[in-house]
Structure formats: structure tokens, C-alpha cells
Protein backbone atom coordinates (compact mmCIF):
# COMPACT_ATOMS: atom_id res chain seq x y z
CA UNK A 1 0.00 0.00 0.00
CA UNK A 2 1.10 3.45 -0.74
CA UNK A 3 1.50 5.69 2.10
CA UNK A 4 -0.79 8.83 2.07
CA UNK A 5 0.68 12.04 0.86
CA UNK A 6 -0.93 15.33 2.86
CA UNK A 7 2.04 17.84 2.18
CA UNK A 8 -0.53 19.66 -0.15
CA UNK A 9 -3.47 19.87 2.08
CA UNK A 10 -0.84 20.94 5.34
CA UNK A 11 0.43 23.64 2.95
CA UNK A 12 -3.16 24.36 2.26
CA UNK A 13 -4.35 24.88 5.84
CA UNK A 14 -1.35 26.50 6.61
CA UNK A 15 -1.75 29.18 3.91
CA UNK A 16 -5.37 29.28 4.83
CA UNK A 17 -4.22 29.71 9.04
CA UNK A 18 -2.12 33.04 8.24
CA UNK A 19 -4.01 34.65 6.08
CA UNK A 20 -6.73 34.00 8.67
CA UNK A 21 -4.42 35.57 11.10
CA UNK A 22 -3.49 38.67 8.73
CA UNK A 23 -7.27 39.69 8.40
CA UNK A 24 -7.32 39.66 12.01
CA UNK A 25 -4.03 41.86 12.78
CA UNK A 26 -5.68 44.21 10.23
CA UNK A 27 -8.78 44.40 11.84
CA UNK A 28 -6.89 44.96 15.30
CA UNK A 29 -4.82 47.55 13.90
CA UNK A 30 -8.19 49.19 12.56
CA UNK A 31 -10.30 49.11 15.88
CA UNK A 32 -6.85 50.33 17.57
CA UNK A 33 -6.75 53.22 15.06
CA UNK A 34 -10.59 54.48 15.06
CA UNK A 35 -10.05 54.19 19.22
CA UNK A 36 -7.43 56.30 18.85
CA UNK A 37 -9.09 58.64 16.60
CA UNK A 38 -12.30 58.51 18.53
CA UNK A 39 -10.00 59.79 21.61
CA UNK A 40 -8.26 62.41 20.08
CA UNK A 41 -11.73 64.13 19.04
CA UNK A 42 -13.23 63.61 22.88
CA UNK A 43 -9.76 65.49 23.83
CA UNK A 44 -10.57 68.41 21.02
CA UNK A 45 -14.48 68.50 22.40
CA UNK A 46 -13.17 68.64 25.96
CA UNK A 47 -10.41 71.72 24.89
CA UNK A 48 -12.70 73.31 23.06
CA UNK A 49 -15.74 73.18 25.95
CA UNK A 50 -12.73 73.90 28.29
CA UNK A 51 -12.11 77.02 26.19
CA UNK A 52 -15.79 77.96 25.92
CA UNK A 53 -16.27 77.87 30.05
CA UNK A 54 -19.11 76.04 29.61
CA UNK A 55 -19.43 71.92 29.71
CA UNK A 56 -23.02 71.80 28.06
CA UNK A 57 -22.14 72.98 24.48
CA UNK A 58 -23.94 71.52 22.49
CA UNK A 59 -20.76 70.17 20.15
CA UNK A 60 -20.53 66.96 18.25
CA UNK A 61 -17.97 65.24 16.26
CA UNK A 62 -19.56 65.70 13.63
CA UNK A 63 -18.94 70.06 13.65
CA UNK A 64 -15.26 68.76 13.86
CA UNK A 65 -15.44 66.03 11.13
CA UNK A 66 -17.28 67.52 8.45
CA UNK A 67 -16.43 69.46 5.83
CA UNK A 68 -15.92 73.52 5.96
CA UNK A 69 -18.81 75.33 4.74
CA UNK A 70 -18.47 79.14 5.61
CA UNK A 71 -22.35 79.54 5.85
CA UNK A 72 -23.29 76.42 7.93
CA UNK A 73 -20.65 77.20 10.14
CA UNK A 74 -21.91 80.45 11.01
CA UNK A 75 -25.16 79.03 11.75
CA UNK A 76 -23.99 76.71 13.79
CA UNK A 77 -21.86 79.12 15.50
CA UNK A 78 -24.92 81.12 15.80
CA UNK A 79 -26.57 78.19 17.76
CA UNK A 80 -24.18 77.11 19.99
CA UNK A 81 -22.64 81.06 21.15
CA UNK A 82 -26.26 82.61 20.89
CA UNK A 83 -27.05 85.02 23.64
CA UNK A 84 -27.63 82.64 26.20
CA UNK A 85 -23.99 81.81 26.17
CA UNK A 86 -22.91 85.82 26.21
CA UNK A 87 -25.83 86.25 29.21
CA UNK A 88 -24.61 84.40 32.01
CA UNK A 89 -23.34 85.96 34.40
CA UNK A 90 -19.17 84.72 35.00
CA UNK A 91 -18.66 84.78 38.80
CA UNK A 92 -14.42 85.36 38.01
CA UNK A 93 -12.79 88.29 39.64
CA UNK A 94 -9.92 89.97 38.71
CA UNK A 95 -7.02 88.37 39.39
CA UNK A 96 -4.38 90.32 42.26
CA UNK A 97 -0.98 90.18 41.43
CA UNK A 98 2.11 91.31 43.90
CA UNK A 99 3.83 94.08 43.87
CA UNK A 100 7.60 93.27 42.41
CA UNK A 101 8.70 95.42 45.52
CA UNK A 102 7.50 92.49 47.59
CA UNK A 103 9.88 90.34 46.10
CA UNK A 104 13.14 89.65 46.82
CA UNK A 105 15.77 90.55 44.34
CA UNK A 106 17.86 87.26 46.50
CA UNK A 107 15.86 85.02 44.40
CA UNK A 108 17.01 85.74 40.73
CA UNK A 109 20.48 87.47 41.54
CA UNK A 110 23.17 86.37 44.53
CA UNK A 111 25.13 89.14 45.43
CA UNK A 112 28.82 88.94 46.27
CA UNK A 113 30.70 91.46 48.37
CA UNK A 114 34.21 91.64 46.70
CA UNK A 115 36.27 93.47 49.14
CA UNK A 116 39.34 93.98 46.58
CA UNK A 117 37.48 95.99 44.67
CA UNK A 118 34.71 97.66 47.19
CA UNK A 119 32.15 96.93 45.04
CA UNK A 120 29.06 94.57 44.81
CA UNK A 121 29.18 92.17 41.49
CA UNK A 122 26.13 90.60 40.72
CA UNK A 123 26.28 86.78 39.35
CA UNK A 124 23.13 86.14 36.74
CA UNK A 125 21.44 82.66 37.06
CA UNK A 126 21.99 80.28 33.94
CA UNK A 127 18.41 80.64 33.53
CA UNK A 128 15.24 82.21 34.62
CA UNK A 129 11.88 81.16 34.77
CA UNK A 130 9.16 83.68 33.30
CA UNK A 131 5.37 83.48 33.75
CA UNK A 132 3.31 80.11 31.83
CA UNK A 133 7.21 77.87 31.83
CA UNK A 134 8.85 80.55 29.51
CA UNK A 135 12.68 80.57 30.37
CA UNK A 136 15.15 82.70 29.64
CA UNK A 137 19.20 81.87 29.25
CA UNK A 138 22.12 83.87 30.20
CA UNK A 139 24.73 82.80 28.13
CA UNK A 140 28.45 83.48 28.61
CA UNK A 141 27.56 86.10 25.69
CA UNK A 142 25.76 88.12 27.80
CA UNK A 143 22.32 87.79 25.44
CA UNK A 144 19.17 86.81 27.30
CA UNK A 145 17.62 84.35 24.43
CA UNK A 146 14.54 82.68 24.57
């Protein structure tokens, strides 16, 4: 009797197995991708309500996803900032800065007392941090650079 020969139908299943397991990885990659894209429009609705001040706007993806038309986005603009949006009444005050006199001019510049010379020499920081993380350098130069 002649032994049976299955190399063709193994190949066969085999072939069949990763191509099975291709259309899968593409599918994964394509859920991954539409979460991700899903999330970054929640984060743009959330900026843009944070923006706003108010968390009821009525926005939807779809006023981020769809095309530009000048005149249907002026109505919608019209809906969403009508004058119910410009009439409330924002509780913020003012906000009450310090005078710079209050400061101490210790914490951006040390002084040294050179006593050859009888004078005071004053040694910049490297750097400087400004309002919002802006920082200014003091190179060797003597440039302040942002």
C-alpha cells in the first residue's frame, strides 16, 4: 500500500491559518486606530468646551469632522454662542498680582561682596523662569535668548 501524501493539504491549511491571522491583525490595527481617533476628538471636544467655560455645548464630532462650509458654520456658530452663552453671568474676579517690591531681588540674583574691589558684582542665574514655563538663558555672551 502506498502511504498517504498530505504535504498539499498541510500547505493548504497553513496558507489558509495566516491569512486568517493577517485579516485579524488588520482588523486589530483598525479598531486600535478608530479608538485612537475617537480619543483624540473627545480630547478636542473637551479643549474646546474647556475654552468655551461652559461643559453643556452643544458640540458633536460631527462640527469637527465635516467638511468647511463658511455659511453652515456660522449658523452653527450662531446656535451654539447665541445670547444665552454671552448672558450668564461669570462669577471670576480679577485676578491680584504682587507688587515686584515684595519680592526679593535674592531670588534671581546672589550678590557677592568683593572686598578687593569695594564693590558689589552681581552673578546672573543660567536661567530664569518667566510666567506660563517661559525661560530665559544667560549665556556666557551676555544675550538673554529665549
Amino acid at each position: 500500500l502506498r502511504k498517504k501524501d498530505e504535504r498539499r493539504k498541510q500547505k493548504r491549511d497553513a496558507y489558509k491559518e495566516r491569512k486568517q491571522a493577517e485579516k485579524q491583525a488588520r482588523k486589530d490595527e483598525i479598531r486600535e486606530l478608530k479608538a485612537l481617533k475617537k480619543s483624540e476628538i473627545e480630547e478636542k471636544l473637551r479643549k474646546l468646551r474647556k475654552l468655551a467655560g461652559d461643559d453643556s455645548l452643544p458640540l458633536s464630532v460631527d462640527d469637527l469632522e465635516a467638511d468647511f462650509d463658511p455659511t453652515s458654520y456660522d449658523k452653527r456658530m450662531d446656535e451654539i454662542f447665541s445670547s444665552q452663552y454671552y448672558g450668564k453671568s461669570e462669577a471670576e474676579e480679577k485676578p491680584v498680582f504682587s507688587d515686584i517690591t515684595e519680592d526679593s531681588s535674592e531670588e534671581l540674583f546672589d550678590i557677592i561682596e568683593d572686598a578687593s574691589l569695594d564693590r558689589q558684582s552681581v552673578v546672573y542665574p543660567r536661567s530664569i523662569v518667566l510666567w506660563k514655563g517661559i525661560v530665559l538663558s544667560y549665556f556666557f555672551f551676555g544675550v538673554w535668548l529665549i
